[in-house]
PDB file of N, CA and C in Angstrom:
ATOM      1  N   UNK A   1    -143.530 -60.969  72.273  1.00  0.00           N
ATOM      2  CA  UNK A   1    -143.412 -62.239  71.585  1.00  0.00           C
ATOM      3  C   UNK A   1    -142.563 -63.213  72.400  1.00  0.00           C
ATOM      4  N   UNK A   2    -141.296 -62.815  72.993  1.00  0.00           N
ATOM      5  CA  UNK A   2    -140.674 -63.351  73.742  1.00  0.00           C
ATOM      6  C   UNK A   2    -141.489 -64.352  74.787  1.00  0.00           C
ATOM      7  N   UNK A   3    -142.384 -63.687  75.577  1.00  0.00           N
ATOM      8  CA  UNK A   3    -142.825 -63.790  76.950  1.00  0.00           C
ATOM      9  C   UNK A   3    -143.453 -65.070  76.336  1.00  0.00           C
ATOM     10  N   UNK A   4    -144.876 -64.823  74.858  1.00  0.00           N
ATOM     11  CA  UNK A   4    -145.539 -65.394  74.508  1.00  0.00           C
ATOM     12  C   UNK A   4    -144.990 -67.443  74.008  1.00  0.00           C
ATOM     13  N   UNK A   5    -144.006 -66.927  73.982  1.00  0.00           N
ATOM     14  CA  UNK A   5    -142.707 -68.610  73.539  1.00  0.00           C
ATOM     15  C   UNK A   5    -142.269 -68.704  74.867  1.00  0.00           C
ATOM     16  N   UNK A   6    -142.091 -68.508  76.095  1.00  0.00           N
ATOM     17  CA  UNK A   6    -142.107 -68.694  77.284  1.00  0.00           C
ATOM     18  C   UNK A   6    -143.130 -69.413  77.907  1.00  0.00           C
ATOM     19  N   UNK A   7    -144.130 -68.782  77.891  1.00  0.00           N
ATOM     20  CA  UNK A   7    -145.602 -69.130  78.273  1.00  0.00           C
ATOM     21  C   UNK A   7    -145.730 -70.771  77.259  1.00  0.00           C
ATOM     22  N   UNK A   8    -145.670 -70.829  76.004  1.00  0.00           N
ATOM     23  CA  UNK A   8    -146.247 -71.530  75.945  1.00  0.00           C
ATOM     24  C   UNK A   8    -145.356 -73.132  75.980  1.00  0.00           C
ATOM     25  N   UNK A   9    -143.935 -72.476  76.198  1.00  0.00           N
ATOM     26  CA  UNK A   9    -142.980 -73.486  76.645  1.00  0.00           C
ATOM     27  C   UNK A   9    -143.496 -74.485  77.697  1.00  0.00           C
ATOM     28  N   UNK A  10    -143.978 -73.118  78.694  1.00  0.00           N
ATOM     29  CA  UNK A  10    -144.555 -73.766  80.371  1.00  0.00           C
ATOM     30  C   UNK A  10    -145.268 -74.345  80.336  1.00  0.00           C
ATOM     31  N   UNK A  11    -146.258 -74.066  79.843  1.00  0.00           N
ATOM     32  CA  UNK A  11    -147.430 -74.879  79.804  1.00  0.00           C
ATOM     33  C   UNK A  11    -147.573 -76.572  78.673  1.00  0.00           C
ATOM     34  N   UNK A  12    -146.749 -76.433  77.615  1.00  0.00           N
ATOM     35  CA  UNK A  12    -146.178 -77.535  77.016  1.00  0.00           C
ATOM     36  C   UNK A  12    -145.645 -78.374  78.213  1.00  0.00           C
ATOM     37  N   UNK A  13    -145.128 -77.836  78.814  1.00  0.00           N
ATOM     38  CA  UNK A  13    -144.052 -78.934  79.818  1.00  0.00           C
ATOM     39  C   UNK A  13    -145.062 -79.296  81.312  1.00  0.00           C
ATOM     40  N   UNK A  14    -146.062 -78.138  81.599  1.00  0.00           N
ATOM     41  CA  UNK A  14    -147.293 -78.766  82.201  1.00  0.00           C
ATOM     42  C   UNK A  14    -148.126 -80.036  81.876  1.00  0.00           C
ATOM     43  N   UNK A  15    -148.392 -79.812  80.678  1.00  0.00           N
ATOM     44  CA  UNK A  15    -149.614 -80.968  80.217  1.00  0.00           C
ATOM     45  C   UNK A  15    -148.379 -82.251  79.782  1.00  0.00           C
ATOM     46  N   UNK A  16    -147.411 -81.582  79.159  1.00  0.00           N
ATOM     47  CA  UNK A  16    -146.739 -83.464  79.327  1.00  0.00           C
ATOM     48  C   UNK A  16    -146.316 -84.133  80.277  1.00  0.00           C
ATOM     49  N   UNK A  17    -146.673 -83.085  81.596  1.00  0.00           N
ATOM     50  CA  UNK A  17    -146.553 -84.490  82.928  1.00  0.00           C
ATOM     51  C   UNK A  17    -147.879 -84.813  82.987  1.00  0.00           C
ATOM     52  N   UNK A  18    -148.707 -84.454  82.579  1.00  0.00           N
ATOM     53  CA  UNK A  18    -150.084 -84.851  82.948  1.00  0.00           C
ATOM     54  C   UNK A  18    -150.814 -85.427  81.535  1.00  0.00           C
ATOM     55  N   UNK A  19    -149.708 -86.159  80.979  1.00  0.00           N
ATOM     56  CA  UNK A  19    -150.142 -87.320  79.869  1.00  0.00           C
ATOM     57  C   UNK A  19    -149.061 -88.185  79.421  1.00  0.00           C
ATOM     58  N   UNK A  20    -148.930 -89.392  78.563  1.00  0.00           N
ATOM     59  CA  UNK A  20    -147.644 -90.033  78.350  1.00  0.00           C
ATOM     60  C   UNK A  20    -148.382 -90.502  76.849  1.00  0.00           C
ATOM     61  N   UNK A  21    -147.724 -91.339  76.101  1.00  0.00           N
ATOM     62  CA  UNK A  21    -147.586 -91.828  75.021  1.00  0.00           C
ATOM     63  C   UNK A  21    -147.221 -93.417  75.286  1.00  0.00           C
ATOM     64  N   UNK A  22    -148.390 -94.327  74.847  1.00  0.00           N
ATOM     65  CA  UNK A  22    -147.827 -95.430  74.681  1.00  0.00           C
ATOM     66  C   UNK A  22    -148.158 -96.118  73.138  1.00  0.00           C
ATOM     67  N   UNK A  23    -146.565 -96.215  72.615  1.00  0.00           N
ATOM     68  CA  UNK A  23    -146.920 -96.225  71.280  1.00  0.00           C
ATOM     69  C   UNK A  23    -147.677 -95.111  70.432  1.00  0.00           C
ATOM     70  N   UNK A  24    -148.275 -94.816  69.273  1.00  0.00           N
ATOM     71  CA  UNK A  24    -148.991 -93.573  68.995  1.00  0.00           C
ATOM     72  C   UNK A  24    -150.053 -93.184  69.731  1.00  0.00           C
ATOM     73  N   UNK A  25    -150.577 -93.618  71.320  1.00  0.00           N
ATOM     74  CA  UNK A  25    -151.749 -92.866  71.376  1.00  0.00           C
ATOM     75  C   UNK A  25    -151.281 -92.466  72.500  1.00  0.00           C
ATOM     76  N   UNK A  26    -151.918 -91.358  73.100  1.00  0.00           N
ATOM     77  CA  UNK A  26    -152.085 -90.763  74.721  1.00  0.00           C
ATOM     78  C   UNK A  26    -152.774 -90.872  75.613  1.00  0.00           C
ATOM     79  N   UNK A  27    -152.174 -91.049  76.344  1.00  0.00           N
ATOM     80  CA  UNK A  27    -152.852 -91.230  77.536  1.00  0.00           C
ATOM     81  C   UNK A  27    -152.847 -89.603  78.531  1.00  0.00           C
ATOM     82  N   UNK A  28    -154.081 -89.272  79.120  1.00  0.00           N
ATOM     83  CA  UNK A  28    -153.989 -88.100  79.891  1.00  0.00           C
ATOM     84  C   UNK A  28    -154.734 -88.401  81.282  1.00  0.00           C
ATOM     85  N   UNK A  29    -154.569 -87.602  82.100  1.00  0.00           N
ATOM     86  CA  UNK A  29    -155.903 -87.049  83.388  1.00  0.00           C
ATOM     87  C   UNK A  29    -157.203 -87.354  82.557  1.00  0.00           C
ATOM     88  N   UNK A  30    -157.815 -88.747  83.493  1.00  0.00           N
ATOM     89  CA  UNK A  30    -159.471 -88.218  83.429  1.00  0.00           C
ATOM     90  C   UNK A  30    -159.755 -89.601  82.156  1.00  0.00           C
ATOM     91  N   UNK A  31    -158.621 -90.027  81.425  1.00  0.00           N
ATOM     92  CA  UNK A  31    -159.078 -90.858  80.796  1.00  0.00           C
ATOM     93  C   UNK A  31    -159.593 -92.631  81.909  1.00  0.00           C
ATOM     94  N   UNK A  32    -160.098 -93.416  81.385  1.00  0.00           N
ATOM     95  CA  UNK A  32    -160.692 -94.650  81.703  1.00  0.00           C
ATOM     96  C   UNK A  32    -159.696 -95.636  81.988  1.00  0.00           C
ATOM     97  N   UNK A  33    -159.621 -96.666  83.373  1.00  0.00           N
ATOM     98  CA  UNK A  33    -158.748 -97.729  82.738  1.00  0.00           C
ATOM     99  C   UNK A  33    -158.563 -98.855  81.854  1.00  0.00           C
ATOM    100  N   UNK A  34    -159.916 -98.669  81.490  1.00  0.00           N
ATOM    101  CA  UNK A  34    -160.756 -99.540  80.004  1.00  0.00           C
ATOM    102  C   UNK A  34    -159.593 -98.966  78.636  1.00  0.00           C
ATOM    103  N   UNK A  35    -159.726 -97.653  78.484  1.00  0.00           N
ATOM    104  CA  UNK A  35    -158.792 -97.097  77.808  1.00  0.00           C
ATOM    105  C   UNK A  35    -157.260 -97.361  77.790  1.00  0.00           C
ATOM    106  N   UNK A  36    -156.852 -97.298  78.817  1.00  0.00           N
ATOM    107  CA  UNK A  36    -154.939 -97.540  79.512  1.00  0.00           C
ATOM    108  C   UNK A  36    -154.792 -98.464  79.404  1.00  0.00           C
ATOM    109  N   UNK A  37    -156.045 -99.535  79.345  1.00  0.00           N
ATOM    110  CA  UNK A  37    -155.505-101.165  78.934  1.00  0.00           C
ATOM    111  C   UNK A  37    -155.890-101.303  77.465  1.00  0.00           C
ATOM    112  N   UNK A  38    -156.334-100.908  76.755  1.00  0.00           N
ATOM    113  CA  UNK A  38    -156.441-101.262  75.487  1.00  0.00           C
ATOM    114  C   UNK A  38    -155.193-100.528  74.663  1.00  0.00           C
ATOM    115  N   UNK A  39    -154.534 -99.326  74.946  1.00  0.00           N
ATOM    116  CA  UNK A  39    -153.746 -98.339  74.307  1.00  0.00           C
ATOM    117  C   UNK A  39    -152.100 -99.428  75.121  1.00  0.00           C
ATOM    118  N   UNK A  40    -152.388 -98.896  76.757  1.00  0.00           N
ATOM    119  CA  UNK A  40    -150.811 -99.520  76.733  1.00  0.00           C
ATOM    120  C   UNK A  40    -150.673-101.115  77.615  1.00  0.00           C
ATOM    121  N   UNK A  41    -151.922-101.770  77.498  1.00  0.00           N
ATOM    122  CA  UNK A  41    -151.882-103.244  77.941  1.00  0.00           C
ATOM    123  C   UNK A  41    -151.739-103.153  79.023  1.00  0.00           C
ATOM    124  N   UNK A  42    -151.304-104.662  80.070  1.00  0.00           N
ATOM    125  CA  UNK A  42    -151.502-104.474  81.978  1.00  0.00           C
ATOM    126  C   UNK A  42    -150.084-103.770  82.109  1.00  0.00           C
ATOM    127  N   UNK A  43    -150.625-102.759  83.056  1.00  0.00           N
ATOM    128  CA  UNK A  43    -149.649-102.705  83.747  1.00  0.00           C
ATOM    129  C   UNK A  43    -148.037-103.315  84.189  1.00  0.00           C
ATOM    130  N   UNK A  44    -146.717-103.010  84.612  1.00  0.00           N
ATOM    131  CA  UNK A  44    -145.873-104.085  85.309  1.00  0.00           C
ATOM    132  C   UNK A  44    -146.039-104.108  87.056  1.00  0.00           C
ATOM    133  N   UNK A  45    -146.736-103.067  87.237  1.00  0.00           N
ATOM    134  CA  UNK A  45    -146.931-103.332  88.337  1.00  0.00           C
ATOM    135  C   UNK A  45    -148.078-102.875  89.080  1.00  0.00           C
ATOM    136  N   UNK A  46    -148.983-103.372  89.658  1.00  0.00           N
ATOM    137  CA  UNK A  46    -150.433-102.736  90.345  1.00  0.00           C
ATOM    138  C   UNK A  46    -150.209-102.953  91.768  1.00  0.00           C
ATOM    139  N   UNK A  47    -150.032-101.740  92.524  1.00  0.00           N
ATOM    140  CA  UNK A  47    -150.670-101.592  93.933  1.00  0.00           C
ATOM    141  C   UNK A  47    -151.618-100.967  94.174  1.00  0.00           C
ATOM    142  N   UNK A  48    -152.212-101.407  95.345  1.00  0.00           N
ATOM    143  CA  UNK A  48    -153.648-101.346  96.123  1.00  0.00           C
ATOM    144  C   UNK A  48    -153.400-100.550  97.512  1.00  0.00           C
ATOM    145  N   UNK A  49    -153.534 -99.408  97.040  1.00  0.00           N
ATOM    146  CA  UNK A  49    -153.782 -98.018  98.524  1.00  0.00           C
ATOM    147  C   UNK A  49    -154.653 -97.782  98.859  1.00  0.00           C
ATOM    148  N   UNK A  50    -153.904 -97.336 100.208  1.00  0.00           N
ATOM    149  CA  UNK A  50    -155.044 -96.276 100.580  1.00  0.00           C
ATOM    150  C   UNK A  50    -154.727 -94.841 101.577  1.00  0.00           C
ATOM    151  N   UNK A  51    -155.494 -93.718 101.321  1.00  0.00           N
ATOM    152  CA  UNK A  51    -154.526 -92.558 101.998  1.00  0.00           C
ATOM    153  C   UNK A  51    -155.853 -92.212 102.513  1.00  0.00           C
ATOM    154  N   UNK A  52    -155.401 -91.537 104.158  1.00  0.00           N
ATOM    155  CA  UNK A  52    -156.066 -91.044 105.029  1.00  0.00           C
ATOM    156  C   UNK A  52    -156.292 -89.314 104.158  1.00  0.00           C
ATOM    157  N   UNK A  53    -157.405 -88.708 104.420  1.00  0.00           N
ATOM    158  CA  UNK A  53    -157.742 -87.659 103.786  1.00  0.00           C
ATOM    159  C   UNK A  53    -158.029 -87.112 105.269  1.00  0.00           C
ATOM    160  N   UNK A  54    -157.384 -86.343 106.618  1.00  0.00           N
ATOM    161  CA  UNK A  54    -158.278 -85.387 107.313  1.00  0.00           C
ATOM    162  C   UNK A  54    -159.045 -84.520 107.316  1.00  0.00           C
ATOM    163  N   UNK A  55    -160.076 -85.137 108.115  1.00  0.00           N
ATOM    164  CA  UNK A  55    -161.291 -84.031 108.252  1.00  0.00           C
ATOM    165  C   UNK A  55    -161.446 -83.488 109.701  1.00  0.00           C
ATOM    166  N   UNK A  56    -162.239 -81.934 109.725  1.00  0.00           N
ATOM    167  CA  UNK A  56    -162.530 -82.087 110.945  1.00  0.00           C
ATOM    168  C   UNK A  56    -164.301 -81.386 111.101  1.00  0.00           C
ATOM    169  N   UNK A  57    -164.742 -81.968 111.785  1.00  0.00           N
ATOM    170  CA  UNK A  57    -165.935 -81.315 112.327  1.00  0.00           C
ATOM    171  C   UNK A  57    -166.349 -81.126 113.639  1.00  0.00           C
ATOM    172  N   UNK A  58    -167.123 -80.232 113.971  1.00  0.00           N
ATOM    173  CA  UNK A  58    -167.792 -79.580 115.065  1.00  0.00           C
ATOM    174  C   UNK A  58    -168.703 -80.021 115.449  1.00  0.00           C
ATOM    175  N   UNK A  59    -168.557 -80.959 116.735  1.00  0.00           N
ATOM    176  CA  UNK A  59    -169.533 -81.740 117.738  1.00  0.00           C
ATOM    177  C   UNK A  59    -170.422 -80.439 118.358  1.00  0.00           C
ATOM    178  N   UNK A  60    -171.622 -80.015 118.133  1.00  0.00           N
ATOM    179  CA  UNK A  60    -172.488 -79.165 118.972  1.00  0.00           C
ATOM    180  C   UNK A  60    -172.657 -79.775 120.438  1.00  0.00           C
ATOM    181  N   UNK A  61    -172.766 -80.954 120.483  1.00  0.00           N
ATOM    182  CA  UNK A  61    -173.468 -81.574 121.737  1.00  0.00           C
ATOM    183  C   UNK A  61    -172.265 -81.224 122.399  1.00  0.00           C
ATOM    184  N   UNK A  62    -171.004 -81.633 122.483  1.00  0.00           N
ATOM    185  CA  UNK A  62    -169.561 -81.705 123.093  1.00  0.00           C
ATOM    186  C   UNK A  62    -168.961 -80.087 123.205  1.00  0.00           C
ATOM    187  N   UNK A  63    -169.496 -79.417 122.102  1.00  0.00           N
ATOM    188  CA  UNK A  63    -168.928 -78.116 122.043  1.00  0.00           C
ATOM    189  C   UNK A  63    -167.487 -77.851 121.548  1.00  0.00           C
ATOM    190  N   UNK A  64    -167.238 -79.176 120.353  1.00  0.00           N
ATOM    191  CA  UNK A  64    -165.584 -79.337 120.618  1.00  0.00           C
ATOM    192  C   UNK A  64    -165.196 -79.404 118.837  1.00  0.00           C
ATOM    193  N   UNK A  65    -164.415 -79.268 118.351  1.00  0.00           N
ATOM    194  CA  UNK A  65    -164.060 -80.087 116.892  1.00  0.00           C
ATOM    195  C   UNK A  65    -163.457 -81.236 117.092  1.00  0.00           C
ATOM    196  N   UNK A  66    -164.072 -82.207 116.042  1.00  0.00           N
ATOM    197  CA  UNK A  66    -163.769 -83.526 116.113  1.00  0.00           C
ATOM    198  C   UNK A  66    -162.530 -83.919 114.953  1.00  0.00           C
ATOM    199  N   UNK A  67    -161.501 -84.570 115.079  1.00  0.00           N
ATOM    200  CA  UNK A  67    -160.548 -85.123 113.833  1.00  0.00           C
ATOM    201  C   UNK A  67    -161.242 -86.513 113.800  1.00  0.00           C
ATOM    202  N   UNK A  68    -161.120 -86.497 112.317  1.00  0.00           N
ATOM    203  CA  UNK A  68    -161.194 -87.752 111.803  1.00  0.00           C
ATOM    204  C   UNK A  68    -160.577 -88.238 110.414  1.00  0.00           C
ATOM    205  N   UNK A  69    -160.398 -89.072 109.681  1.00  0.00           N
ATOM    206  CA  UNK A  69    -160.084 -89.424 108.608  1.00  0.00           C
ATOM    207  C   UNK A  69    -161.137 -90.071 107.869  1.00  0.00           C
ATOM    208  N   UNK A  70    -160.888 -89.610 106.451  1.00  0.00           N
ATOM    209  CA  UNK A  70    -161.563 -90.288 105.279  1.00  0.00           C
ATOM    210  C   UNK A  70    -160.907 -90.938 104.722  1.00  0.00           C
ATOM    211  N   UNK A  71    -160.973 -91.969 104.520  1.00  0.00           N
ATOM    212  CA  UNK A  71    -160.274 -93.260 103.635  1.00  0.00           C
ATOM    213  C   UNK A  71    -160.102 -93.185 101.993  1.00  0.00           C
ATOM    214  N   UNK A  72    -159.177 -92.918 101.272  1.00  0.00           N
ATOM    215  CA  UNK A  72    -159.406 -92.889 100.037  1.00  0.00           C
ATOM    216  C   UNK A  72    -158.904 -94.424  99.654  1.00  0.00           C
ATOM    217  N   UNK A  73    -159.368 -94.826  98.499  1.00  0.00           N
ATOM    218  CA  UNK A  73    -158.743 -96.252  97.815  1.00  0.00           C
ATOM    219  C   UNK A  73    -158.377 -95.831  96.901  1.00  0.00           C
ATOM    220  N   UNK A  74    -157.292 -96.339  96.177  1.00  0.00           N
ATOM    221  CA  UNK A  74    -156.592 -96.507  94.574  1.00  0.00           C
ATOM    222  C   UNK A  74    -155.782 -97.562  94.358  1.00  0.00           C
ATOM    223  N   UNK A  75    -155.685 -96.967  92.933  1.00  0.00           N
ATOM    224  CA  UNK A  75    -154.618 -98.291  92.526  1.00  0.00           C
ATOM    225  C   UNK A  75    -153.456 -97.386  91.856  1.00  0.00           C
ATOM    226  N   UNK A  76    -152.334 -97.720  92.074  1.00  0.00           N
ATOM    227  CA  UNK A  76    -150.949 -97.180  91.147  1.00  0.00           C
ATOM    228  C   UNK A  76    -150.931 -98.245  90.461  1.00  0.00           C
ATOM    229  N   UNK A  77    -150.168 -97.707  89.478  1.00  0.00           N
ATOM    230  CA  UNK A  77    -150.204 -98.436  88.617  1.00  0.00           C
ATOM    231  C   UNK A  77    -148.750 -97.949  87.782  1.00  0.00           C
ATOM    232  N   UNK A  78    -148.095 -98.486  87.794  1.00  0.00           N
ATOM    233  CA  UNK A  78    -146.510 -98.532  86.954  1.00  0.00           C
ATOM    234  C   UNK A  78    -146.833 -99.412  85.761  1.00  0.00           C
ATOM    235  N   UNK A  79    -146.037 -98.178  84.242  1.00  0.00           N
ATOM    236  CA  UNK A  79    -145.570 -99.042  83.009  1.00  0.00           C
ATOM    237  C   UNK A  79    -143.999 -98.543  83.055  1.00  0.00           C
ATOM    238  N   UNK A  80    -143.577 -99.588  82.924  1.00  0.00           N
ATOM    239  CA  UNK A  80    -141.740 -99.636  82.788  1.00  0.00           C
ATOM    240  C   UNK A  80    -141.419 -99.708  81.126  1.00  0.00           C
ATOM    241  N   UNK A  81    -141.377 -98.567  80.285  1.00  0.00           N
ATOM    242  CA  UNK A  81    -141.502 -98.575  78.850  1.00  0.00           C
ATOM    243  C   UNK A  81    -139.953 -98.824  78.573  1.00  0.00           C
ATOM    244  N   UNK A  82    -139.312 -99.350  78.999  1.00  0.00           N
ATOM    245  CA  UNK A  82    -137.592 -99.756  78.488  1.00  0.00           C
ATOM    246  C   UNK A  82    -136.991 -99.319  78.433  1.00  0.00           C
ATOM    247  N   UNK A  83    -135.621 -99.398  78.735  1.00  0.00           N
ATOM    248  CA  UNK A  83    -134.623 -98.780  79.314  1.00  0.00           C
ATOM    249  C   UNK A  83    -134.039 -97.611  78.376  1.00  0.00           C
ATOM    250  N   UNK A  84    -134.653 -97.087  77.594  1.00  0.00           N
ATOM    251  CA  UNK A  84    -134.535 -95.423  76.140  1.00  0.00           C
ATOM    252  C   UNK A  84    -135.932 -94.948  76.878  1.00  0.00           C
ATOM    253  N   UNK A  85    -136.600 -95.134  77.969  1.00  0.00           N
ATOM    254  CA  UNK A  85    -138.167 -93.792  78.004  1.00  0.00           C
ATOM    255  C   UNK A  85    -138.078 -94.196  80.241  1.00  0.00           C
ATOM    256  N   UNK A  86    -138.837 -92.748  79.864  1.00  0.00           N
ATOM    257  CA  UNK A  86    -139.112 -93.136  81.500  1.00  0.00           C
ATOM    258  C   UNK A  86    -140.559 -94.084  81.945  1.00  0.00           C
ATOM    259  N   UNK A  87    -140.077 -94.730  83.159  1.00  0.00           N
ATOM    260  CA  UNK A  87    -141.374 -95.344  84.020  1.00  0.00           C
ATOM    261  C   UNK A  87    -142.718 -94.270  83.740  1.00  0.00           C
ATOM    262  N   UNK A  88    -143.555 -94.456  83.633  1.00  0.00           N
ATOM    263  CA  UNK A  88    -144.927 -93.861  83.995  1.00  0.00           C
ATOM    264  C   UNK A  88    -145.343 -94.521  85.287  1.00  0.00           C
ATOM    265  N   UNK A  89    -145.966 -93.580  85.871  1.00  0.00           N
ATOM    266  CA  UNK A  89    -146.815 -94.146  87.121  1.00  0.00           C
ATOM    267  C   UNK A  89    -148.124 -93.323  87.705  1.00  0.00           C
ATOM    268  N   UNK A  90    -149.673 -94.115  87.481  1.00  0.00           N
ATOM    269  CA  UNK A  90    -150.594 -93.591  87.275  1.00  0.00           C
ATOM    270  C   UNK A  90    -151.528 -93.546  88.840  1.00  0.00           C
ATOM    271  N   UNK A  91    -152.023 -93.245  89.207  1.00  0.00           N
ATOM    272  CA  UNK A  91    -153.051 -93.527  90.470  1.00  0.00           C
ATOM    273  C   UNK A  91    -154.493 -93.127  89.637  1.00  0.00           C
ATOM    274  N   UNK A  92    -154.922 -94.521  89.878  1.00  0.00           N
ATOM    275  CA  UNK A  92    -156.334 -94.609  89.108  1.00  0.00           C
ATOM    276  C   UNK A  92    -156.921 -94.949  90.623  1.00  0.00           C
ATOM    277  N   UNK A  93    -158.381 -94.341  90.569  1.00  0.00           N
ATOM    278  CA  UNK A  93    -159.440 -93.893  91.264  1.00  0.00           C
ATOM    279  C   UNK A  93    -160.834 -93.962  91.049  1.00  0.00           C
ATOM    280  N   UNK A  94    -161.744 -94.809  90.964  1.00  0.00           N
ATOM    281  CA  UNK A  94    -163.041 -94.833  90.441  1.00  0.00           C
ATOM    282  C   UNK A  94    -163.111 -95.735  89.072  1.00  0.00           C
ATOM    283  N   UNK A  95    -162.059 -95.962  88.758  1.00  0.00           N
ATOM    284  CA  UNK A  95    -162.171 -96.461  86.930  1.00  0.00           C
ATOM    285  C   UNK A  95    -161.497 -95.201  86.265  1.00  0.00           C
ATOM    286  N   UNK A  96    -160.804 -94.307  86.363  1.00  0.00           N
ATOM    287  CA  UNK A  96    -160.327 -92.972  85.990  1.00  0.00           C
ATOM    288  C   UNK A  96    -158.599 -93.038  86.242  1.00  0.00           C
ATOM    289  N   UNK A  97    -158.113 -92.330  85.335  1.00  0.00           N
ATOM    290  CA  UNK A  97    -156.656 -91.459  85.316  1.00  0.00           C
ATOM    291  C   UNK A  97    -156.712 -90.758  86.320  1.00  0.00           C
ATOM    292  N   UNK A  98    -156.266 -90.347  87.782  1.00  0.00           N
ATOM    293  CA  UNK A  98    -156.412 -89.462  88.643  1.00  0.00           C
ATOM    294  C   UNK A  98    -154.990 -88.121  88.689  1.00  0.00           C
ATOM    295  N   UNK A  99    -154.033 -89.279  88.143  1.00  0.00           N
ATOM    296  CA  UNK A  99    -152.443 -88.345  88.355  1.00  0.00           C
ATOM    297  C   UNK A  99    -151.841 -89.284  87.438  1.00  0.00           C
ATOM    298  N   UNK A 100    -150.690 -88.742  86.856  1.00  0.00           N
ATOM    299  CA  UNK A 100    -149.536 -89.094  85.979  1.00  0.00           C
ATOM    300  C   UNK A 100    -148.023 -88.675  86.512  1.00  0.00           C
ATOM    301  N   UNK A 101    -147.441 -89.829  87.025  1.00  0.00           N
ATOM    302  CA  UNK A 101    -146.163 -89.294  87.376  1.00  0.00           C
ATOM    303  C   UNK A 101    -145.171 -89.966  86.772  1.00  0.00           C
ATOM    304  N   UNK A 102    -143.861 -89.005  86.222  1.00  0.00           N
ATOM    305  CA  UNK A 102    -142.675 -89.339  85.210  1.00  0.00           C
ATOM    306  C   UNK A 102    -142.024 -90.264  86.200  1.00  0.00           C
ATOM    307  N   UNK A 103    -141.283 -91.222  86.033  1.00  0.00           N
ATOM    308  CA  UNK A 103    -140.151 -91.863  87.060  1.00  0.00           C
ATOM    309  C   UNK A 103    -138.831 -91.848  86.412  1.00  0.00           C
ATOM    310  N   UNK A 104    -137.915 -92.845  86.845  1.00  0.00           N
ATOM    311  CA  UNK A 104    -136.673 -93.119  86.279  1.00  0.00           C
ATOM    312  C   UNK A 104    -136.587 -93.370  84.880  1.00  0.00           C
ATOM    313  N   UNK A 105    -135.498 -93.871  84.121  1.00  0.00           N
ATOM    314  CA  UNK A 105    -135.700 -94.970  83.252  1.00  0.00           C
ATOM    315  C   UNK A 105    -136.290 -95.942  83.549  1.00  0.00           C
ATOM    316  N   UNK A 106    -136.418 -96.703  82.734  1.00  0.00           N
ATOM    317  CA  UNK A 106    -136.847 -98.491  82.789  1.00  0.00           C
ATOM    318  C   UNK A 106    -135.766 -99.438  82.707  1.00  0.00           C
ATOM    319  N   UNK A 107    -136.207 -99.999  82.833  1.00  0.00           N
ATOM    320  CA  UNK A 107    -135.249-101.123  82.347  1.00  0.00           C
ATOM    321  C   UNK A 107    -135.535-102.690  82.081  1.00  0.00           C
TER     322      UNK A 107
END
């Protein structure tokens, strides 16, 4: 029984980095940003990325492996919920929730 209130401690504390609360509803992984703006309004802050993804492949003609990069795009996206809750900060991808990360307070 012990182990079983352990376990499900962990995993409680898993899925609430990978969702937030604005006002009564939630936000998680995978939801829409159609959704994140109707539940917690714009953003305070939107940046525009982009991260190199390496790849490599095997030139037959050359006989060699090739490096290259794949370009990913996103948007972060920071809500600063006031100085009693922490920052949220989202990387949306396609129109999608991709990641949820806790920050500081707000203020």
């Amino acid at each position: 029984m012990k182990y079983f209130l352990t376990a499900a401690i962990l995993l409680l504390g898993i899925n609430a980095a990978q969702a937030f609360r604005c006002g009564d509803r939630l936000i998680s992984r995978g939801d829409s940003v159609i959704k994140v703006l109707e539940y917690c309004g714009e953003p305070n802050l939107v940046e525009h990325l982009a991260e190199c993804i390496p790849i490599q492949s095997y030139d037959g003609r050359l006989g060699e492996y090739r490096s290259d990069c794949r370009m990913i795009y996103y948007e972060a996206w920071t809500y600063n919920l006031g100085p009693n809750l922490f920052m949220r900060w989202l990387r949306i991808e396609h129109g999608e929730v991709k990641m949820i990360k806790t920050l500081d307070y707000g203020h």
